[in-house]
C-alpha atoms as a PDB file:
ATOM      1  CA  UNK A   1       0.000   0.000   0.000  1.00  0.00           C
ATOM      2  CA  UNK A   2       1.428   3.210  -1.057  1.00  0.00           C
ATOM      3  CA  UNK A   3       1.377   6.111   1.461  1.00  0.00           C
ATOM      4  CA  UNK A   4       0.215   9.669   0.177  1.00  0.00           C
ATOM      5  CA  UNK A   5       2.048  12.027   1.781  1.00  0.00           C
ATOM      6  CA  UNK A   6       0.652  15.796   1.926  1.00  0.00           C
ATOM      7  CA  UNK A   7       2.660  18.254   3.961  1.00  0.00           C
ATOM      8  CA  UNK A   8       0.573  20.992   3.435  1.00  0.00           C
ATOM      9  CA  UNK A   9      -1.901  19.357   5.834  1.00  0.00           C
ATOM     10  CA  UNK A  10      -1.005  21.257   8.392  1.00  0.00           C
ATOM     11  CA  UNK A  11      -2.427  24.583   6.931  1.00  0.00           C
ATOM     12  CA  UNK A  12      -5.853  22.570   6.070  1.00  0.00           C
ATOM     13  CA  UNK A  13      -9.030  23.520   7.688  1.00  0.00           C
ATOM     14  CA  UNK A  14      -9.114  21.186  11.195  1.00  0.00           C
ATOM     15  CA  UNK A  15     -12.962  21.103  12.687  1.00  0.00           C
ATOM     16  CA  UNK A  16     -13.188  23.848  14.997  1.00  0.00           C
ATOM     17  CA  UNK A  17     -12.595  26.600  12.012  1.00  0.00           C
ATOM     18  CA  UNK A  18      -8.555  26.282  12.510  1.00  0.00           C
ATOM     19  CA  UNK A  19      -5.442  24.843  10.761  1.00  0.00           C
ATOM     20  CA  UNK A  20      -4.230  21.620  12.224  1.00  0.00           C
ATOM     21  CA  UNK A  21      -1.211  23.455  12.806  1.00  0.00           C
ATOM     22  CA  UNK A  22      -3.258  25.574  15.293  1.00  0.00           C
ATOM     23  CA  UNK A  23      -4.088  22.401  16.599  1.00  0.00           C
ATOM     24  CA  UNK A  24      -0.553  21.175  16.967  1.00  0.00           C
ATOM     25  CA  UNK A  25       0.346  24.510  19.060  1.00  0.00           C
ATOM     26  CA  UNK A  26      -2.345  24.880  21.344  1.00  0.00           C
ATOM     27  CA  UNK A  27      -1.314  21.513  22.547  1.00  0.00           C
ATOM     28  CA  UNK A  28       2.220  22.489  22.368  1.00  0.00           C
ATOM     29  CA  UNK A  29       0.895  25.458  24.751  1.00  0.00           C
ATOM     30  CA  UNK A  30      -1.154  22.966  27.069  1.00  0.00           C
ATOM     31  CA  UNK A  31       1.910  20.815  27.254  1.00  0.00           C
ATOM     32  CA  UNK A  32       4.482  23.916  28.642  1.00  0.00           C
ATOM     33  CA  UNK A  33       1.768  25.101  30.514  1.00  0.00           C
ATOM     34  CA  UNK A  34       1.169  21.655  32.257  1.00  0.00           C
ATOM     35  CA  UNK A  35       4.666  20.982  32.572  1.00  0.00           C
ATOM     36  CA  UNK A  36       5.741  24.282  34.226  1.00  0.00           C
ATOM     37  CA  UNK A  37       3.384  24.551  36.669  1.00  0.00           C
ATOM     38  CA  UNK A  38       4.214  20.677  37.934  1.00  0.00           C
ATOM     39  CA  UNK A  39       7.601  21.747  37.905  1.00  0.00           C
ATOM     40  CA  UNK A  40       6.994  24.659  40.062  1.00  0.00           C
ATOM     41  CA  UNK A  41       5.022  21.765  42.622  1.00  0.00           C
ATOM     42  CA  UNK A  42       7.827  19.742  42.031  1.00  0.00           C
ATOM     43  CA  UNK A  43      10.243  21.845  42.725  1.00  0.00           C
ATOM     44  CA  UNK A  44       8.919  23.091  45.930  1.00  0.00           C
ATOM     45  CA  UNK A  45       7.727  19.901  47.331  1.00  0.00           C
ATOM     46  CA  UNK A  46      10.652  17.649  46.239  1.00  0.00           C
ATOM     47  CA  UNK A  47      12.910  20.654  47.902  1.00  0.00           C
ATOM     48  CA  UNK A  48      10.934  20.799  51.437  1.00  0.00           C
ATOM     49  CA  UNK A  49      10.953  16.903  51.735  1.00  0.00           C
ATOM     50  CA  UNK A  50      14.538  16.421  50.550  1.00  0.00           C
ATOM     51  CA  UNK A  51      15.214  18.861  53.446  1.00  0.00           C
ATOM     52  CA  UNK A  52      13.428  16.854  55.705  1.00  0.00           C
ATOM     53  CA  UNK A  53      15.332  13.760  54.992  1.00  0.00           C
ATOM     54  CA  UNK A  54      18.229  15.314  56.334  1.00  0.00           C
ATOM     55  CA  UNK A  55      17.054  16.788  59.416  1.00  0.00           C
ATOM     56  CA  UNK A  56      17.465  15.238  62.624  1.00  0.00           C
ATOM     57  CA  UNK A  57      13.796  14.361  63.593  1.00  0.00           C
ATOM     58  CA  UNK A  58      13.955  10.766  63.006  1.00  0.00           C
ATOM     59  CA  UNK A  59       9.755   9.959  62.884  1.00  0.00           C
ATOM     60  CA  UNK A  60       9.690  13.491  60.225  1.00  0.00           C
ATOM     61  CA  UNK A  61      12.709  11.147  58.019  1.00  0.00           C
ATOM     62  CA  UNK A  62      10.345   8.265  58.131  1.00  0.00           C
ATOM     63  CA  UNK A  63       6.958   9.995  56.886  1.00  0.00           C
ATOM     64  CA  UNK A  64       9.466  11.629  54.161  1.00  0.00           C
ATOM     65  CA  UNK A  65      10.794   8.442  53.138  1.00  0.00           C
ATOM     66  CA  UNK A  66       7.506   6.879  53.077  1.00  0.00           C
ATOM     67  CA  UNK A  67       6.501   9.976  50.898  1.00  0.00           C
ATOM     68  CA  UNK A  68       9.123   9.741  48.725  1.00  0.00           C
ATOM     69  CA  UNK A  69       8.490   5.516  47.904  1.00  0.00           C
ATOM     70  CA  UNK A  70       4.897   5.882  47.857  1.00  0.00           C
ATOM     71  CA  UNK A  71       5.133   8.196  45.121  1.00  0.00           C
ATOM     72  CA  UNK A  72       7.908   7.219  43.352  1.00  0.00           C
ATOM     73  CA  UNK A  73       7.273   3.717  43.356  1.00  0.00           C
ATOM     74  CA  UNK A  74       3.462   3.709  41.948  1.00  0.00           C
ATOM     75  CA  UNK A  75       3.571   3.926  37.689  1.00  0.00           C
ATOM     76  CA  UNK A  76       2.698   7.336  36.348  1.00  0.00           C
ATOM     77  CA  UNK A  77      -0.216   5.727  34.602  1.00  0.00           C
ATOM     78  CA  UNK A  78      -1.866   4.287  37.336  1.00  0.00           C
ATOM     79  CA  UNK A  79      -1.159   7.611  39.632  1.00  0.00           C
ATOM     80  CA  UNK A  80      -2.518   9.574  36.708  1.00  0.00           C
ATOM     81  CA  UNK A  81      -6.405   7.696  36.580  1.00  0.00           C
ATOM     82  CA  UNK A  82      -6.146   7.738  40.424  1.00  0.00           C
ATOM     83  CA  UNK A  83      -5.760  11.649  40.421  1.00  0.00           C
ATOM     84  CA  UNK A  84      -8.638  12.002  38.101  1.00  0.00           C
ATOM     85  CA  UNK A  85     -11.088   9.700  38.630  1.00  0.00           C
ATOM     86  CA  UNK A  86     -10.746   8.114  42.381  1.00  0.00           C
ATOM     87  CA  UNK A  87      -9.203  11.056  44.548  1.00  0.00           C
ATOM     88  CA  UNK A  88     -12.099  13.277  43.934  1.00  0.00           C
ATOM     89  CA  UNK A  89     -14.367  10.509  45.448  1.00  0.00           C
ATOM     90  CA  UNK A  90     -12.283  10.551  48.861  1.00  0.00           C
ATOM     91  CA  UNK A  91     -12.828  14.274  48.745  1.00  0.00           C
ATOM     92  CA  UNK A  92     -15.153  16.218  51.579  1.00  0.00           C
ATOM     93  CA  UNK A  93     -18.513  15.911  49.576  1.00  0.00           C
ATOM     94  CA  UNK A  94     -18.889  19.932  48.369  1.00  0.00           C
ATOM     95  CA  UNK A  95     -15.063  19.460  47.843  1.00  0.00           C
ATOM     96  CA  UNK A  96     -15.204  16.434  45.634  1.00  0.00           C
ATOM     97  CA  UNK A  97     -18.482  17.593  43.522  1.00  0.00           C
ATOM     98  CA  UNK A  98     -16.927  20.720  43.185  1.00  0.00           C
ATOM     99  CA  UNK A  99     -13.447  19.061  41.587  1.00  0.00           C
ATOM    100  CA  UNK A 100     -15.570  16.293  38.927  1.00  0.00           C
ATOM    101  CA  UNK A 101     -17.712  19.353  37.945  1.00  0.00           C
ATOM    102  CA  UNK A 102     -14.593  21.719  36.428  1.00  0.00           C
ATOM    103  CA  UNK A 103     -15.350  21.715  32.934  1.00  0.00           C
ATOM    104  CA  UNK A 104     -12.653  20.539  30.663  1.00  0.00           C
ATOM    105  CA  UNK A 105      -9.867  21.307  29.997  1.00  0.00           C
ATOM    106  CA  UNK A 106      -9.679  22.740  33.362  1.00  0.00           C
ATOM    107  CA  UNK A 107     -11.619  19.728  34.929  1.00  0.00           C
ATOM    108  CA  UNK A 108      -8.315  17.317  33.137  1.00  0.00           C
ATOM    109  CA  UNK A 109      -5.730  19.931  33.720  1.00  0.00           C
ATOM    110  CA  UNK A 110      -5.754  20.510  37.398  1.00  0.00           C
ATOM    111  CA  UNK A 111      -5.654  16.555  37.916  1.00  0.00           C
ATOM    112  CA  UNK A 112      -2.883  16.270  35.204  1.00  0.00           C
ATOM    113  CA  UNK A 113      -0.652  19.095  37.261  1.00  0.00           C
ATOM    114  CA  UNK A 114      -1.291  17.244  40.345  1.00  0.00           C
ATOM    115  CA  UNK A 115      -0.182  14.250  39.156  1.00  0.00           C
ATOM    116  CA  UNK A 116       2.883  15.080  37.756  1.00  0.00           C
ATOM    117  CA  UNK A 117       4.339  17.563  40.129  1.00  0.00           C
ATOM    118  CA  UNK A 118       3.961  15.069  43.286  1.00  0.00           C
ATOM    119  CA  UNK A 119       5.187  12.362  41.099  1.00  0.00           C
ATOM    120  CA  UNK A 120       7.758  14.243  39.851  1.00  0.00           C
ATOM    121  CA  UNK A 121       8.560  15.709  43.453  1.00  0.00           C
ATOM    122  CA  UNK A 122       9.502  12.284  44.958  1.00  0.00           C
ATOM    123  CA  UNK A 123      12.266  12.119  42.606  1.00  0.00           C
ATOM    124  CA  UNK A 124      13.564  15.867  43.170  1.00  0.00           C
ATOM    125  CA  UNK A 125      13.224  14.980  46.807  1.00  0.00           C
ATOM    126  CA  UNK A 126      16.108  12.292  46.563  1.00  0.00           C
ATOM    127  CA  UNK A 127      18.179  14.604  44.281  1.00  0.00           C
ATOM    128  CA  UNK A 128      18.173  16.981  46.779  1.00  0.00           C
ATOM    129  CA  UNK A 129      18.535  14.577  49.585  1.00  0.00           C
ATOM    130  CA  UNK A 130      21.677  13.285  47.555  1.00  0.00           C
ATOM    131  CA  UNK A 131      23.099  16.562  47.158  1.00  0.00           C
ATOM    132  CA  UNK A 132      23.086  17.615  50.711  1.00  0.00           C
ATOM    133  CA  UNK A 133      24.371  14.505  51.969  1.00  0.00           C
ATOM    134  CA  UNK A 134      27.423  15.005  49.356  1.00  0.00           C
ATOM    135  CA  UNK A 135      28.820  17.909  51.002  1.00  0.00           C
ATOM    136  CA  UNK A 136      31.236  17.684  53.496  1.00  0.00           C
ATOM    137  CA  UNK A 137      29.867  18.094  57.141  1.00  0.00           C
ATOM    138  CA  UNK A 138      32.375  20.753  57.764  1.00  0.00           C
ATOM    139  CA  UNK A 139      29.683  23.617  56.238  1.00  0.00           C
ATOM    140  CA  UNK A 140      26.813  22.595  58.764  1.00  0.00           C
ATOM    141  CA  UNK A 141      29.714  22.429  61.019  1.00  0.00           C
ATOM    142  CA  UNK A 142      31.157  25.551  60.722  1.00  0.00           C
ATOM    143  CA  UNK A 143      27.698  27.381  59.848  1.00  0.00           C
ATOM    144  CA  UNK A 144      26.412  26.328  63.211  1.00  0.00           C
ATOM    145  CA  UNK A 145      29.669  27.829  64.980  1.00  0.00           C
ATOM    146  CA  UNK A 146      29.230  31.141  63.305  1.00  0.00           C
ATOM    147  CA  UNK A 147      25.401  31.166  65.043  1.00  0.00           C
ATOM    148  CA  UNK A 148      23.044  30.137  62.644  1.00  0.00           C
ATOM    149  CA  UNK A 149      19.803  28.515  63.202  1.00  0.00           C
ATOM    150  CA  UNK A 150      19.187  24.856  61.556  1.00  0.00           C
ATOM    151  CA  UNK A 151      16.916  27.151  58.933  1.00  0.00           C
ATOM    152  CA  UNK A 152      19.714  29.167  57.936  1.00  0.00           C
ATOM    153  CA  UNK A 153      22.260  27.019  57.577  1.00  0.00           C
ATOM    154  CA  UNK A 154      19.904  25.437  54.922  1.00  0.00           C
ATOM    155  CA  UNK A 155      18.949  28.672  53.516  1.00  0.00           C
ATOM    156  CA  UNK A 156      22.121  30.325  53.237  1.00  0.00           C
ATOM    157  CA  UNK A 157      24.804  27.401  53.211  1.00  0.00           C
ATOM    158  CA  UNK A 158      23.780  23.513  52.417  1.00  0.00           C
ATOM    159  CA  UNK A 159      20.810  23.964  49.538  1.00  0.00           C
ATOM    160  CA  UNK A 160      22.763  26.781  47.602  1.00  0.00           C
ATOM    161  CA  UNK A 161      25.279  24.373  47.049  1.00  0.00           C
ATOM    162  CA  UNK A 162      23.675  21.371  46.889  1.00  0.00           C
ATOM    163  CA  UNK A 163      21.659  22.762  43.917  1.00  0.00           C
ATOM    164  CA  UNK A 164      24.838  24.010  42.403  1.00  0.00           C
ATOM    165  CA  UNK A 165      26.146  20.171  42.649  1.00  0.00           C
ATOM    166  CA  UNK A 166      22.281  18.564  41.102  1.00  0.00           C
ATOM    167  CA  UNK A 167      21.813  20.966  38.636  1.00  0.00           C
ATOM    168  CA  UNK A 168      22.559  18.144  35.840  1.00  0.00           C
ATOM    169  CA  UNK A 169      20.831  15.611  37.148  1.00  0.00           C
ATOM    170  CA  UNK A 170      17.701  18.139  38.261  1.00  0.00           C
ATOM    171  CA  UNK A 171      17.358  19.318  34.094  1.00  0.00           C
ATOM    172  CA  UNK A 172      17.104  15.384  33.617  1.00  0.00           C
ATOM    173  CA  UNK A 173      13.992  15.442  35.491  1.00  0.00           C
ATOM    174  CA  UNK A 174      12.802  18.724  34.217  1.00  0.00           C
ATOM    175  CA  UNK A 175      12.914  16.720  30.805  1.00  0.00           C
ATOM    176  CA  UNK A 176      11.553  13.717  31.921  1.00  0.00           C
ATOM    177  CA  UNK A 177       8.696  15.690  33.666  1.00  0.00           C
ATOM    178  CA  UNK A 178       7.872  17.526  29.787  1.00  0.00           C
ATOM    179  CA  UNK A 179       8.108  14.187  28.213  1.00  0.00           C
ATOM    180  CA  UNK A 180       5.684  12.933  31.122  1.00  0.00           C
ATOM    181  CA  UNK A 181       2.664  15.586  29.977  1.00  0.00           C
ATOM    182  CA  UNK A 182       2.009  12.972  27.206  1.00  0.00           C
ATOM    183  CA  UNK A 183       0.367  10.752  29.834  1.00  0.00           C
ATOM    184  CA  UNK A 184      -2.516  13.369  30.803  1.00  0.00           C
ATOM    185  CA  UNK A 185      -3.898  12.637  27.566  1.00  0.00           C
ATOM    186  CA  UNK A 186      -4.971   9.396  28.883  1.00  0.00           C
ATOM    187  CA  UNK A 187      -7.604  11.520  30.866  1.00  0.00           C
ATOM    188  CA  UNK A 188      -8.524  13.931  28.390  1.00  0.00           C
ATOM    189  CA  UNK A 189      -5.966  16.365  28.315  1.00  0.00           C
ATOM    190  CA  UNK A 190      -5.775  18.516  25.347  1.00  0.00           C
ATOM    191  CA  UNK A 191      -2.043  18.235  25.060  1.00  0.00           C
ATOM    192  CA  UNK A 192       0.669  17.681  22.246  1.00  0.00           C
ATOM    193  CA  UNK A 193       0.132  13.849  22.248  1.00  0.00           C
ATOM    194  CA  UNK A 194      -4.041  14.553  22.803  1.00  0.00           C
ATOM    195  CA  UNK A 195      -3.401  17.318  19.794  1.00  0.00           C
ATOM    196  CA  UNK A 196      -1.859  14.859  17.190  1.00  0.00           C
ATOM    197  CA  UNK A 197      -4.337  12.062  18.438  1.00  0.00           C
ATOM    198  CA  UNK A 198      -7.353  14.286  17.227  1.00  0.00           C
ATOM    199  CA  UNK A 199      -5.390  15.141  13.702  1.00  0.00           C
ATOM    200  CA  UNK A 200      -4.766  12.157  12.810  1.00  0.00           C
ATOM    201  CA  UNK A 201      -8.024  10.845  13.089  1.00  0.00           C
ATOM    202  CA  UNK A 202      -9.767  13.812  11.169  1.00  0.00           C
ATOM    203  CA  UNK A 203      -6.767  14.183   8.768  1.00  0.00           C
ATOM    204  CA  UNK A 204      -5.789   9.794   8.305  1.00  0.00           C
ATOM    205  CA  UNK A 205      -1.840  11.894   7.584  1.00  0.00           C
ATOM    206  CA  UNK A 206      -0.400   9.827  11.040  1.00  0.00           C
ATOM    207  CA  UNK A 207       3.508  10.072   9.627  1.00  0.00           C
ATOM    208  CA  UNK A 208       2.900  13.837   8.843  1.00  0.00           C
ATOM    209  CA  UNK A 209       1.261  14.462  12.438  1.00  0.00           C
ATOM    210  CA  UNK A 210       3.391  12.897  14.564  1.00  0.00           C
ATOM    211  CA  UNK A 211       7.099  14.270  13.173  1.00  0.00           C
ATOM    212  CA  UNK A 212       5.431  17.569  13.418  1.00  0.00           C
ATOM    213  CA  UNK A 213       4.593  16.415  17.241  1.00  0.00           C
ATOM    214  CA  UNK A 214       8.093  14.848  17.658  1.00  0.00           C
ATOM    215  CA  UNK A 215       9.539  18.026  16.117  1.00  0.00           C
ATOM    216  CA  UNK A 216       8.253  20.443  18.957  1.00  0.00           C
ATOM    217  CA  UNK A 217       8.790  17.991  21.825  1.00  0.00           C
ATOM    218  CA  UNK A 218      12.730  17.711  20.005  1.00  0.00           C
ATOM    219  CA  UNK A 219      12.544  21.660  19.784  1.00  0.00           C
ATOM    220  CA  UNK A 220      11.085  22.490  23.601  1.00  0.00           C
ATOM    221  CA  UNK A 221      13.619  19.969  24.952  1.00  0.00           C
ATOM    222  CA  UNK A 222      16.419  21.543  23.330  1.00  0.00           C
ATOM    223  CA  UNK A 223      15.874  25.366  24.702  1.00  0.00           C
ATOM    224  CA  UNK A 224      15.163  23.607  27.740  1.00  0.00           C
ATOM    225  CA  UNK A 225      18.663  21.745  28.138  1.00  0.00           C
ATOM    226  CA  UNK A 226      20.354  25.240  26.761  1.00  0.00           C
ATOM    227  CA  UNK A 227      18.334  27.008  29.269  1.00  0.00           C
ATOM    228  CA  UNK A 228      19.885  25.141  31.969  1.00  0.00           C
ATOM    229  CA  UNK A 229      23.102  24.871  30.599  1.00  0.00           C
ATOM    230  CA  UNK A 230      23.122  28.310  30.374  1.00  0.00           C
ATOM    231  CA  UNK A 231      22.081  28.436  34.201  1.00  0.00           C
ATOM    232  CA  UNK A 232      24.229  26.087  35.751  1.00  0.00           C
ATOM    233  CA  UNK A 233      27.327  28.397  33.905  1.00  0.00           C
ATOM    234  CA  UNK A 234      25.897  31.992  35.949  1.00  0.00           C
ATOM    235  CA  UNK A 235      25.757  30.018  39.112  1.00  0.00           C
ATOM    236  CA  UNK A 236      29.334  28.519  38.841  1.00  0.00           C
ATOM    237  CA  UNK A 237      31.334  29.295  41.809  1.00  0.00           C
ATOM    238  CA  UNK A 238      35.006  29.094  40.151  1.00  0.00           C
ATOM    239  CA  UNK A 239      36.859  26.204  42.090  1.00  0.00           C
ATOM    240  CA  UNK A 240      33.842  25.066  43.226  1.00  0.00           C
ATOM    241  CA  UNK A 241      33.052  21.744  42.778  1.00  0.00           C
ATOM    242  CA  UNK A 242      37.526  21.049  43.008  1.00  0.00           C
ATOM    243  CA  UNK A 243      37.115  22.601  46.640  1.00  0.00           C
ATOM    244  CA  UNK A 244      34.384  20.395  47.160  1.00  0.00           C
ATOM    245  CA  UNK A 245      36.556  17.546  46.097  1.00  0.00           C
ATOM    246  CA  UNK A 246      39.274  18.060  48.298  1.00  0.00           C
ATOM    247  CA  UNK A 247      37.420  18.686  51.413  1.00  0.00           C
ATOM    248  CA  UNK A 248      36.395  14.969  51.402  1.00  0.00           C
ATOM    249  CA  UNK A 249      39.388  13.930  51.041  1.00  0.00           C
ATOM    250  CA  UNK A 250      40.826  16.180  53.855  1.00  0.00           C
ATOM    251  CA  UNK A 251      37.268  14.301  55.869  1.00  0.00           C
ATOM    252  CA  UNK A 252      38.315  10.677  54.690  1.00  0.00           C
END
């Protein structure tokens, strides 16, 4: 069977009064905004419990650890239809009407955001965890002798550093997270994947749809990773990560 290709499809009439191109980029848009606002949850969550694995409360370590393999443990799938269609039903009754009656997209956006940025937020929680662990236990040492509260020696000493040291592994995730969006279509999500679904089907071009769809996750990726890259240079401490080096040796 011969395939007929037709490029131009994406300036075509899609139902709605739009190009399928349109189509293509509001998803795109649902996607970055999904994706940055799980990171932001992610971000903040995976930072406060990463803190808390490293604090000296040993019952507050266990209900962080528990967080962290309850979360991180469960497939995205699975946590994904639990978000959406059985945590509303736990809900306070005016609570949980009030979350199943958002109209869409709102109704499968807010579940999607969830989703992600807790699931997401287990795994920043050990890269922070990591991180502070990695330095040597001079800093807390010598931050605690110059009078600073067990707040401020994580504000001002351990997680400036420790992010400096994650950083890598931390745009991994941030990747991984973007990538991730493509499983809210499962619940109705008007993403990039949901997006190239619906083309397809009114359009039958699937090759044309879906390089177009691989295209823009390829492109988003890529000013993501120089985003970072670009970070991670500004917050470079010069000698650094060499002082770092020999300070566990000088420990060992």
């Amino acid at each position: 069977m011969n395939y007929n290709w037709n490029w131009s499809i994406f300036f075509e009439q899609a139902p709605g009064g739009v190009t399928y191109l349109h189509t293509l980029l509001n998803g795109l848009g649902w996607t970055i905004g999904t994706a940055a606002l799980a990171w932001i949850l992610a971000l903040t969550m995976g930072t406060m419990v990463g803190v808390v694995r490293t604090g000296p409360i040993k019952w507050v370590r266990v209900v962080a650890t528990a967080y962290v393999e309850l979360f991180r443990n469960i497939p995205l799938l699975v946590q994904m239809f639990l978000w959406y269609f059985v945590i509303p039903e736990f809900l306070p009754g005016t609570m949980g009407d009030a979350m199943k009656q958002i109209p869409p997209p709102w109704g499968n956006f807010i579940p999607a955001v969830l989703c992600l940025g807790f699931y997401t937020s287990s795994r920043v929680a050990e890269q922070v965890r990591a991180g502070i662990e990695s330095l040597p236990q001079g800093q807390p040492m010598a931050a605690t002798a110059l009078g600073m509260k067990p707040w401020q020696v994580y504000r001002y000493v351990l997680l400036p550093t420790a992010f400096r040291i994650i950083l890598p592994p931390m745009t991994s995730e941030l990747l991984n997270l973007i990538k991730n969006t493509s499983v809210a279509f499962t619940i109705g999500l008007f993403e990039l994947v949901g997006a190239a679904r619906s083309m397809q089907e009114f359009s039958f071009q699937v090759f044309e749809t879906f390089a177009m769809a691989t295209l823009f996750y390829l492109l988003l990726n890529l000013v993501v990773v120089r985003g970072m890259y670009l970070l991670e240079r500004r917050l470079a401490v010069p000698g650094f990560f060499g002082t770092v080096s020999v300070a566990k040796e000088i420990a060992q």
